[in-house]
N, C-alpha and C. Protein backbone atom coordinates (compact mmCIF):
# COMPACT_ATOMS: atom_id res chain seq x y z
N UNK A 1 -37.62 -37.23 -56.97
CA UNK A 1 -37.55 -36.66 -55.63
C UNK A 1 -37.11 -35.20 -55.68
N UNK A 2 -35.86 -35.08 -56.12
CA UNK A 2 -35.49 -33.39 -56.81
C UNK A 2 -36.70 -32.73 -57.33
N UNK A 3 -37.21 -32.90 -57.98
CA UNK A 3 -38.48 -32.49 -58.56
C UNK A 3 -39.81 -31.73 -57.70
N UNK A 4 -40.04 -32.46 -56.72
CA UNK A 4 -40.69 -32.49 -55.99
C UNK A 4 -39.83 -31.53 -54.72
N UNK A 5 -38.57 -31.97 -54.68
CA UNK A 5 -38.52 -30.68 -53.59
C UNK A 5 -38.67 -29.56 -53.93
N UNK A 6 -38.70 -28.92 -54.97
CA UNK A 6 -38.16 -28.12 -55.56
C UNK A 6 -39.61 -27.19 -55.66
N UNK A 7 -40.52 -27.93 -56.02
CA UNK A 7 -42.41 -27.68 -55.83
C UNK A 7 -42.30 -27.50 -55.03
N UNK A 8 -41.93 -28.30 -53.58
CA UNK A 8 -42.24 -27.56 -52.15
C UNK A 8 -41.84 -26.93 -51.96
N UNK A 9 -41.13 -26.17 -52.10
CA UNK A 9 -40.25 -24.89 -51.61
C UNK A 9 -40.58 -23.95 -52.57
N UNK A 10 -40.79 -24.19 -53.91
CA UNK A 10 -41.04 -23.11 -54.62
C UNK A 10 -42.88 -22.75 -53.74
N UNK A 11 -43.54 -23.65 -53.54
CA UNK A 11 -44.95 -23.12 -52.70
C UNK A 11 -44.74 -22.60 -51.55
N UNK A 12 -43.80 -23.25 -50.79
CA UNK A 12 -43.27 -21.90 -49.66
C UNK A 12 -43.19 -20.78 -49.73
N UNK A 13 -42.50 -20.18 -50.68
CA UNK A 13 -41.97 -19.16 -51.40
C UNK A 13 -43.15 -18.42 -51.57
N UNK A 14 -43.93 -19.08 -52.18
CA UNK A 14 -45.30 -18.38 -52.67
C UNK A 14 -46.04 -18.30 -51.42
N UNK A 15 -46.14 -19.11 -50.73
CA UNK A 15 -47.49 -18.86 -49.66
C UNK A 15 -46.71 -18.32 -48.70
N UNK A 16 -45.51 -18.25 -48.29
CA UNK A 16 -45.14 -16.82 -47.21
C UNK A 16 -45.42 -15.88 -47.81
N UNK A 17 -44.89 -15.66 -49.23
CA UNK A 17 -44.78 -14.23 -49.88
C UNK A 17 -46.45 -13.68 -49.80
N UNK A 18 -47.63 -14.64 -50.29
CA UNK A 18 -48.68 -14.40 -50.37
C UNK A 18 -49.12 -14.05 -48.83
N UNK A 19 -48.53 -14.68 -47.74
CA UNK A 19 -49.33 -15.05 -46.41
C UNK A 19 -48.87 -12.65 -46.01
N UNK A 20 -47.57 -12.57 -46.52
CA UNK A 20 -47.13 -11.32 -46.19
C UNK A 20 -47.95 -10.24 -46.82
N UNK A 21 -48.13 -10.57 -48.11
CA UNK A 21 -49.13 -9.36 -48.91
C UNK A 21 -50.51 -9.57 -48.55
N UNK A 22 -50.85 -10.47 -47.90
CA UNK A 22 -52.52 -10.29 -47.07
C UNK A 22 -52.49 -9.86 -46.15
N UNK A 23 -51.38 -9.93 -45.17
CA UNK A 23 -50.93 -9.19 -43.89
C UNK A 23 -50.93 -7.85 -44.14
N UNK A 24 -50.05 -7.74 -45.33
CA UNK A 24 -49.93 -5.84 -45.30
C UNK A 24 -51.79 -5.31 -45.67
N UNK A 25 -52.19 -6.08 -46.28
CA UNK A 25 -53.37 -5.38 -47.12
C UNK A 25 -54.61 -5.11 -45.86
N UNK A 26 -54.15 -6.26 -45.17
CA UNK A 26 -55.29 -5.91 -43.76
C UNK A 26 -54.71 -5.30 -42.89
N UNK A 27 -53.60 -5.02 -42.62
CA UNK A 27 -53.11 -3.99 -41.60
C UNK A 27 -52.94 -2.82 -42.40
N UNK A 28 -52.72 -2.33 -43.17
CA UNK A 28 -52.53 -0.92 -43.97
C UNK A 28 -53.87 -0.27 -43.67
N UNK A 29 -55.00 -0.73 -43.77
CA UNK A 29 -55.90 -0.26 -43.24
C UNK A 29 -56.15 0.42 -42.03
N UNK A 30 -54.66 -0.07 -40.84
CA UNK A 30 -55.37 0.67 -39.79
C UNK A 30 -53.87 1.74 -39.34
N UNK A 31 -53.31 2.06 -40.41
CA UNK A 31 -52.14 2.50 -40.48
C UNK A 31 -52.28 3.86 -41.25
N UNK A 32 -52.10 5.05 -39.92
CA UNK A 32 -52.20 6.92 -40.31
C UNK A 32 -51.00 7.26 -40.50
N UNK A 33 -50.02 6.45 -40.19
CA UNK A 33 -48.09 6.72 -40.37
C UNK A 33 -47.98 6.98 -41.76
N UNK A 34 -47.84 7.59 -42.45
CA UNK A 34 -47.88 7.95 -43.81
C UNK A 34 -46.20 7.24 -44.19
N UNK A 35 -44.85 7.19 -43.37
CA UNK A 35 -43.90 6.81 -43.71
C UNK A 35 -44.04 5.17 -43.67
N UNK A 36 -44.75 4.54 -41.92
CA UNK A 36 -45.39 3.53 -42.07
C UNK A 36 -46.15 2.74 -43.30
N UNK A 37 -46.81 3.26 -43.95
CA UNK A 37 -47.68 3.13 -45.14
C UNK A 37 -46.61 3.03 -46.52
N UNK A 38 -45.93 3.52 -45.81
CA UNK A 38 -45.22 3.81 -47.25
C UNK A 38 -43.96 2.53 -47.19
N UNK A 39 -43.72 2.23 -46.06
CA UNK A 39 -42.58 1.35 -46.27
C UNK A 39 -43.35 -0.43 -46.18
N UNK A 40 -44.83 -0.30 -45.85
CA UNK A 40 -45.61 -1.85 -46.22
C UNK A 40 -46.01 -1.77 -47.31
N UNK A 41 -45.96 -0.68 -48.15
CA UNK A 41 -46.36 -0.84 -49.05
C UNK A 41 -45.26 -1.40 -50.39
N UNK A 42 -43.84 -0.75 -49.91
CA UNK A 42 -42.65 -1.31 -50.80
C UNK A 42 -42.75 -3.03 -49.78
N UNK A 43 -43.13 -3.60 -49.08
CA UNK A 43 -42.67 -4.82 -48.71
C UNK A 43 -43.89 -5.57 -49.41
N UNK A 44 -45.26 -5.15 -49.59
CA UNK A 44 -46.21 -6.00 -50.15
C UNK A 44 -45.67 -6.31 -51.96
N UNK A 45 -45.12 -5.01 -52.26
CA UNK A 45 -44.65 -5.00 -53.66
C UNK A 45 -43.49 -6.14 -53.96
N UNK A 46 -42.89 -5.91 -53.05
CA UNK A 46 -41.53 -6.80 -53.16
C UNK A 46 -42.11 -8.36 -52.75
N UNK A 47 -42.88 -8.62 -51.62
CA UNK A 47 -43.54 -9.77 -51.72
C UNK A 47 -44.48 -10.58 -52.94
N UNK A 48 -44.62 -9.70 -53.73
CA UNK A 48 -45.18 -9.58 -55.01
C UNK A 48 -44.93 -10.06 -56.03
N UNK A 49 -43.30 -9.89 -56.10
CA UNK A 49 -42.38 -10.09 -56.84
C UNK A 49 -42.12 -11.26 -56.65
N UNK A 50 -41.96 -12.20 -55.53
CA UNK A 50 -41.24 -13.23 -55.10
C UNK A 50 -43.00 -14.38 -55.66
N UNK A 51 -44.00 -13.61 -54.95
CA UNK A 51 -44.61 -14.78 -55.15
C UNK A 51 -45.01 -15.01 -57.05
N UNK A 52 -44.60 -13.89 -57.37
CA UNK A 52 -44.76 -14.07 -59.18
C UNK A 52 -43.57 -15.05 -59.73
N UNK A 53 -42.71 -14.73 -59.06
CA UNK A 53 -41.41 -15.64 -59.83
C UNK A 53 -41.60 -16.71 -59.33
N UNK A 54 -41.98 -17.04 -57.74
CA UNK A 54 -42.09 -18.90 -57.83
C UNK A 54 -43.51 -19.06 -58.77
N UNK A 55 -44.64 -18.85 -59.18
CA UNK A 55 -45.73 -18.55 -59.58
C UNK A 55 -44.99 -19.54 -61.57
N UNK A 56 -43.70 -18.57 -61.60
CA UNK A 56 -43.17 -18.91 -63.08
C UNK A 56 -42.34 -19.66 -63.01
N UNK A 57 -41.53 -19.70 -61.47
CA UNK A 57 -40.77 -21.10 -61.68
C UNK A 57 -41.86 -22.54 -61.59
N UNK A 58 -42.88 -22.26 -60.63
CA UNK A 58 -43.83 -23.72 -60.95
C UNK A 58 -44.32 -24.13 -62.24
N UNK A 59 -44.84 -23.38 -62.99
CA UNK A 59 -45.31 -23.49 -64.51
C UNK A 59 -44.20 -23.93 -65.31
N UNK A 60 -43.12 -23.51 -64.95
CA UNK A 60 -42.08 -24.48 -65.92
C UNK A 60 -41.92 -25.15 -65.65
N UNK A 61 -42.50 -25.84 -63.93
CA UNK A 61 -41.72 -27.42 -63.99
C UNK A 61 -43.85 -28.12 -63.72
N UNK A 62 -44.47 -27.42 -64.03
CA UNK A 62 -46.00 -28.14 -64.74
C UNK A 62 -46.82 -28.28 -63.70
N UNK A 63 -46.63 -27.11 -62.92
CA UNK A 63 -48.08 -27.56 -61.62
C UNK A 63 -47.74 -25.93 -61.40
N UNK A 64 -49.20 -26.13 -60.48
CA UNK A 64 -49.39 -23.92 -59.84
C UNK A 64 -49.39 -23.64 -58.68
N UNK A 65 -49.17 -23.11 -58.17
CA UNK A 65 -48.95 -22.82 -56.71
C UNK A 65 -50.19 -23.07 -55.92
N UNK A 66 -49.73 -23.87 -55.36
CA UNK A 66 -51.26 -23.62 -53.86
C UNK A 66 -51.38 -22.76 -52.98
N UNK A 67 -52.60 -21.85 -53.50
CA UNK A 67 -52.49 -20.91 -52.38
C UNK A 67 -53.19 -21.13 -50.55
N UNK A 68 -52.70 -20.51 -49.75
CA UNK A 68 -53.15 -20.54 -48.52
C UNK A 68 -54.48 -20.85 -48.60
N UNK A 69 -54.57 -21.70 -47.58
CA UNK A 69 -55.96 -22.17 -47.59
C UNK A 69 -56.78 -21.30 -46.75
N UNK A 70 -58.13 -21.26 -46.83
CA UNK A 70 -59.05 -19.96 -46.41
C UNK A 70 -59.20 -19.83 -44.76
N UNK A 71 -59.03 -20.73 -44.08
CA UNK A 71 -58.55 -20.79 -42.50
C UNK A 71 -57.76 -20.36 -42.36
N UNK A 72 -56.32 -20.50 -42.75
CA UNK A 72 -55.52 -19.50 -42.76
C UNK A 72 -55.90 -18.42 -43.11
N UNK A 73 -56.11 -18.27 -43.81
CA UNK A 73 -56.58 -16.32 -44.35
C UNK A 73 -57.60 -15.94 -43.24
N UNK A 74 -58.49 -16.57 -42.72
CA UNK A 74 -59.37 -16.28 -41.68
C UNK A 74 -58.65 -16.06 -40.88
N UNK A 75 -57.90 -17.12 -40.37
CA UNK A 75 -57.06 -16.76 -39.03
C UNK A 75 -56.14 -15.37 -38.69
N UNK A 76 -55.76 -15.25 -40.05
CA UNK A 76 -54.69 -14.16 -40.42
C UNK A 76 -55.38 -12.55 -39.55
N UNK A 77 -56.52 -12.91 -40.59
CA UNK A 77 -57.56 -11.69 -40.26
C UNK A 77 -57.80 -11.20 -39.00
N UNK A 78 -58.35 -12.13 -38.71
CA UNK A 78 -59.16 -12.41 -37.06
C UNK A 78 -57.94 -11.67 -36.16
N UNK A 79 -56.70 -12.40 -36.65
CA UNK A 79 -55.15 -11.63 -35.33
C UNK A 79 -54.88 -10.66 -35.59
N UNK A 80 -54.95 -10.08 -37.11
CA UNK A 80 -54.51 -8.62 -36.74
C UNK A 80 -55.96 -7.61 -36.59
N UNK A 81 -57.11 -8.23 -36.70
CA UNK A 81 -58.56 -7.18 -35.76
C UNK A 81 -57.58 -7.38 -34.33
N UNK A 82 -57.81 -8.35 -33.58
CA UNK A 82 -57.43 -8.60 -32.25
C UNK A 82 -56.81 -7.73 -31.97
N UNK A 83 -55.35 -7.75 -32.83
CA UNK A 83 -54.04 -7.38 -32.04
C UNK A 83 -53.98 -5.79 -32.73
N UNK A 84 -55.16 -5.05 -33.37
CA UNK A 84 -55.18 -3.75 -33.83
C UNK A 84 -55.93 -3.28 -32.83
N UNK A 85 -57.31 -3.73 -32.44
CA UNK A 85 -58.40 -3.62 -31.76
C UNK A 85 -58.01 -2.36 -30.85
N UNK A 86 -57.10 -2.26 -29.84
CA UNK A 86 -56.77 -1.54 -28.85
C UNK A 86 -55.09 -0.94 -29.37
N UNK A 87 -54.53 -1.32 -29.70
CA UNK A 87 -53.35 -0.87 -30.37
C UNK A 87 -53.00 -0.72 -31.73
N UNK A 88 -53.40 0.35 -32.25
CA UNK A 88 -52.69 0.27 -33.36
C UNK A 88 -51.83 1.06 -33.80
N UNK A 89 -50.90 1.56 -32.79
CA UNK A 89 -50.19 2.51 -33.04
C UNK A 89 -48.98 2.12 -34.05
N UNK A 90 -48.19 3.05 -34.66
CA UNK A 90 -46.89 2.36 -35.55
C UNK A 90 -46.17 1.69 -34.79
N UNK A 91 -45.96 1.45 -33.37
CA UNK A 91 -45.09 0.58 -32.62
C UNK A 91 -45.60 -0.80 -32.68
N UNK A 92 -46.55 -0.41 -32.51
CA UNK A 92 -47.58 -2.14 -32.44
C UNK A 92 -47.80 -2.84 -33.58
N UNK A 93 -47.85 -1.91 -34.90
CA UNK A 93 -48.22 -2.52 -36.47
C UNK A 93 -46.68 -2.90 -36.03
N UNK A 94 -45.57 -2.12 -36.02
CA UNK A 94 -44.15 -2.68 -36.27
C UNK A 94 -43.84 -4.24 -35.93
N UNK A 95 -43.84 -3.95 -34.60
CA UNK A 95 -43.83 -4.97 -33.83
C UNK A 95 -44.71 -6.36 -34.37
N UNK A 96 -45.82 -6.24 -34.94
CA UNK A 96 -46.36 -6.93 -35.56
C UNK A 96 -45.66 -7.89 -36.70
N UNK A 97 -45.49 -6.93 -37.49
CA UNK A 97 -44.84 -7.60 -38.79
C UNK A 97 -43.63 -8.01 -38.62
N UNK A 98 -42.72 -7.51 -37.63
CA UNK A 98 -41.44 -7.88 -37.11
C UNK A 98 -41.83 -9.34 -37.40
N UNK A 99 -42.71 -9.80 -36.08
CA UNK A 99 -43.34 -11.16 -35.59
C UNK A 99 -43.43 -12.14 -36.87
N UNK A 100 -44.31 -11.72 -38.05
CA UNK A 100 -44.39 -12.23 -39.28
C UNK A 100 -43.55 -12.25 -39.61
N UNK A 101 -42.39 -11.36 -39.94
CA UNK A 101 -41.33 -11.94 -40.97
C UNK A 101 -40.53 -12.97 -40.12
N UNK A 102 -40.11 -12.84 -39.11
CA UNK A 102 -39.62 -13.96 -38.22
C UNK A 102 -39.85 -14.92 -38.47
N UNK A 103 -41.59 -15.48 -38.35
CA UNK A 103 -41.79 -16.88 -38.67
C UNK A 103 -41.55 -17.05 -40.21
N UNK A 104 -42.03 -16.15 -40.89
CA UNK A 104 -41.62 -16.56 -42.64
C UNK A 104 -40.16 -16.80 -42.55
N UNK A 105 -39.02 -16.40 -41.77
CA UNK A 105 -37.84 -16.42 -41.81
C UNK A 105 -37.51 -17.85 -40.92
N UNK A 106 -38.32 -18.52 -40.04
CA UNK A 106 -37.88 -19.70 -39.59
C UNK A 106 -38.57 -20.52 -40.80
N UNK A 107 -39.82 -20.45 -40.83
CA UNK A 107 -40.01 -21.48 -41.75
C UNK A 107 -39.58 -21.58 -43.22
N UNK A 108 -38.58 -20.77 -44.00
CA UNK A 108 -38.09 -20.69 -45.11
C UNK A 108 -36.63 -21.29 -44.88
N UNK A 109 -35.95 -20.94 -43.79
CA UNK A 109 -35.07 -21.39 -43.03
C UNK A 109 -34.68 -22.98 -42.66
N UNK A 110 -36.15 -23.61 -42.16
CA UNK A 110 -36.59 -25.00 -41.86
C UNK A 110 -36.69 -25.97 -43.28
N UNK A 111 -37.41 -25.07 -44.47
CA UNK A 111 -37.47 -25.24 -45.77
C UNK A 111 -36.48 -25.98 -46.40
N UNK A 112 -35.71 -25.27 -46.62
CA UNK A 112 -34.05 -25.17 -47.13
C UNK A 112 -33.59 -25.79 -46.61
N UNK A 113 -33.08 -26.20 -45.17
CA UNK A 113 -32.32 -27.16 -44.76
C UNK A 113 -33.01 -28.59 -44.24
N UNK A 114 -34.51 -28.38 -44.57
CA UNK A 114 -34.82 -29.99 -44.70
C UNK A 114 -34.75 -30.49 -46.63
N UNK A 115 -34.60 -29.65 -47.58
CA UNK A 115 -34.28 -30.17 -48.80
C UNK A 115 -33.12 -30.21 -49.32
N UNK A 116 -32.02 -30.78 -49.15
CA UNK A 116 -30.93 -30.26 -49.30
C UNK A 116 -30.72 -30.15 -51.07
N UNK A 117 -31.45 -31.14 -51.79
CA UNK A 117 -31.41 -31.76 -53.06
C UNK A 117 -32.11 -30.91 -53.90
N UNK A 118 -32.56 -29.18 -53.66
CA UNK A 118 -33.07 -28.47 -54.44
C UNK A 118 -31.51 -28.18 -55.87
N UNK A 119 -32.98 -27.15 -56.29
CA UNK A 119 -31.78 -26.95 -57.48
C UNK A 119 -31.13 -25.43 -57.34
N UNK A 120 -30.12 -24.86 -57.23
CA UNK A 120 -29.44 -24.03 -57.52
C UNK A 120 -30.17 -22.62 -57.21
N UNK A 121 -31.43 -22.69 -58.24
CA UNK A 121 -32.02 -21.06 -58.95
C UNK A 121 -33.28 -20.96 -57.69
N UNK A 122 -33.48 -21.99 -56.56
CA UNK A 122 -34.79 -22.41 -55.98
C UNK A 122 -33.98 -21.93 -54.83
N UNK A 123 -32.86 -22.71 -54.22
CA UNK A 123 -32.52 -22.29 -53.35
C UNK A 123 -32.05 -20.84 -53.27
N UNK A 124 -31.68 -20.39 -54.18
CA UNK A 124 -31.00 -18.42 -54.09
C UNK A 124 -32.40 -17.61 -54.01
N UNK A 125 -33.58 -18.16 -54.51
CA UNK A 125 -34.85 -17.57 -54.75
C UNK A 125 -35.62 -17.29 -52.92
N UNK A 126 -35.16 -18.53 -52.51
CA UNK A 126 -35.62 -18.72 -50.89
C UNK A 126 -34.37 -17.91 -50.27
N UNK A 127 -33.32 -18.12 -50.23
CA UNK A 127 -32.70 -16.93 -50.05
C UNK A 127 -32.50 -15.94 -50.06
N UNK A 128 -32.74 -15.03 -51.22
CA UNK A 128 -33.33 -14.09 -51.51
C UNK A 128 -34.28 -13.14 -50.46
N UNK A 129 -35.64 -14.50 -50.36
CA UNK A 129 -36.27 -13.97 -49.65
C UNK A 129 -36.37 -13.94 -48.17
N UNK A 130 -35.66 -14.70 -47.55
CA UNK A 130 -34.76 -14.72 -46.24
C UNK A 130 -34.42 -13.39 -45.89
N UNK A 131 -33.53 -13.02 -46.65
CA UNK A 131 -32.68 -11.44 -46.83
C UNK A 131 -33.41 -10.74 -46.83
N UNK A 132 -34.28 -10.83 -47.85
CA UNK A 132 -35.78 -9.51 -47.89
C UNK A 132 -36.57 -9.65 -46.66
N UNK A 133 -37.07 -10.54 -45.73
CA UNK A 133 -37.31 -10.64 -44.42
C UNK A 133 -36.36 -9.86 -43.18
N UNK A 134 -35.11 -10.62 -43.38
CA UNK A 134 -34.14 -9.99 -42.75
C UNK A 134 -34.22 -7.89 -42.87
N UNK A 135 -34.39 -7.82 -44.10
CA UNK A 135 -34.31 -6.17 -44.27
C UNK A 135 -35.32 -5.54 -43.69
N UNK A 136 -36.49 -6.47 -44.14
CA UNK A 136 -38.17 -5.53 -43.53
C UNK A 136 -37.87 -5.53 -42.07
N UNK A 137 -37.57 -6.68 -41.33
CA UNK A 137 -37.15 -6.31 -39.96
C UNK A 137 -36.87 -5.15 -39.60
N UNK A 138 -35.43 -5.21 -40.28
CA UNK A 138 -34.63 -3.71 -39.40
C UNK A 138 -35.11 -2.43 -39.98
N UNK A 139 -35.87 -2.54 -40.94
CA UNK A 139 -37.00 -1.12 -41.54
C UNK A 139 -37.88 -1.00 -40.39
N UNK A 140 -38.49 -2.10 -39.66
CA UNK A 140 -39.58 -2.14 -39.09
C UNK A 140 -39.12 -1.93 -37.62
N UNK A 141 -37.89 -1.91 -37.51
CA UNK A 141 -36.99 -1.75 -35.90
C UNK A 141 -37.22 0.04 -35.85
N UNK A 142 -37.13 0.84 -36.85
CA UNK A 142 -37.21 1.80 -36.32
C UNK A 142 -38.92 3.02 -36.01
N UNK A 143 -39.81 1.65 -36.13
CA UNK A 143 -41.04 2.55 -35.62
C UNK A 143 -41.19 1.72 -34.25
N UNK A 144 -40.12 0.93 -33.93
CA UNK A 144 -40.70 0.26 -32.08
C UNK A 144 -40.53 1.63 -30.91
């Protein structure tokens, strides 16, 4: 059972981190803020990071991450055309990703305290990235 929580959450880990670096890669596109650009671009990197290390914590315990399934990635797409379409100013990308890390921050949140029986290095890893959510926020508070 330990075992297994420990896979689910380490795929959390990975498919927020992944769900965030497809976010930045399709919104960077509609982003002329050069400081804007510059601070999704340290959050796709750092999301990067997180989804490589659960990526190496799964392989040591013998399975690979599942990535987001392609409806999701469609869907992903489709909301930020929508929600760029007429706004894309740096208030609105902000405001945007605010929105995203939020839910990556409830559902990593929801994660963690429905497994209580993880191990040690899994739970600080989801934590971790909690915090790194928490930070992109208040980076992202000052283009509203």
């Amino acid at each position: 059972m330990e075992q297994n929580c420990n896979v689910a959450l380490l795929n959390e880990i990975y498919q927020n981190s992944k769900m965030g670096i497809d976010a930045i890669d399709t919104v960077s596109k509609k982003v002329d803020d050069r400081q804007l650009k510059s601070d999704l671009t340290t959050q796709s990197e750092q999301y990067s990071q997180f989804a490589s290390q659960a990526r190496q914590e799964l392989a040591q315990r013998g399975t690979a991450p599942i990535d987001n399934g392609p409806l999701s990635k469609a869907s992903l797409w489709s909301s930020i055309q929508f929600n760029t379409l007429i706004d894309s100013t740096p208030s609105h990308i902000a405001e945007m990703m605010i929105n995203g890390s939020t839910m990556g921050i409830v559902q990593m949140t929801k994660q963690v305290r429905e497994h209580s029986d993880i191990d040690d290095p899994v739970r600080n890893m989801a934590s971790r990235l909690i915090r790194q959510e928490q930070d992109n926020i208040e980076r992202m508070k000052q283009y509203l």
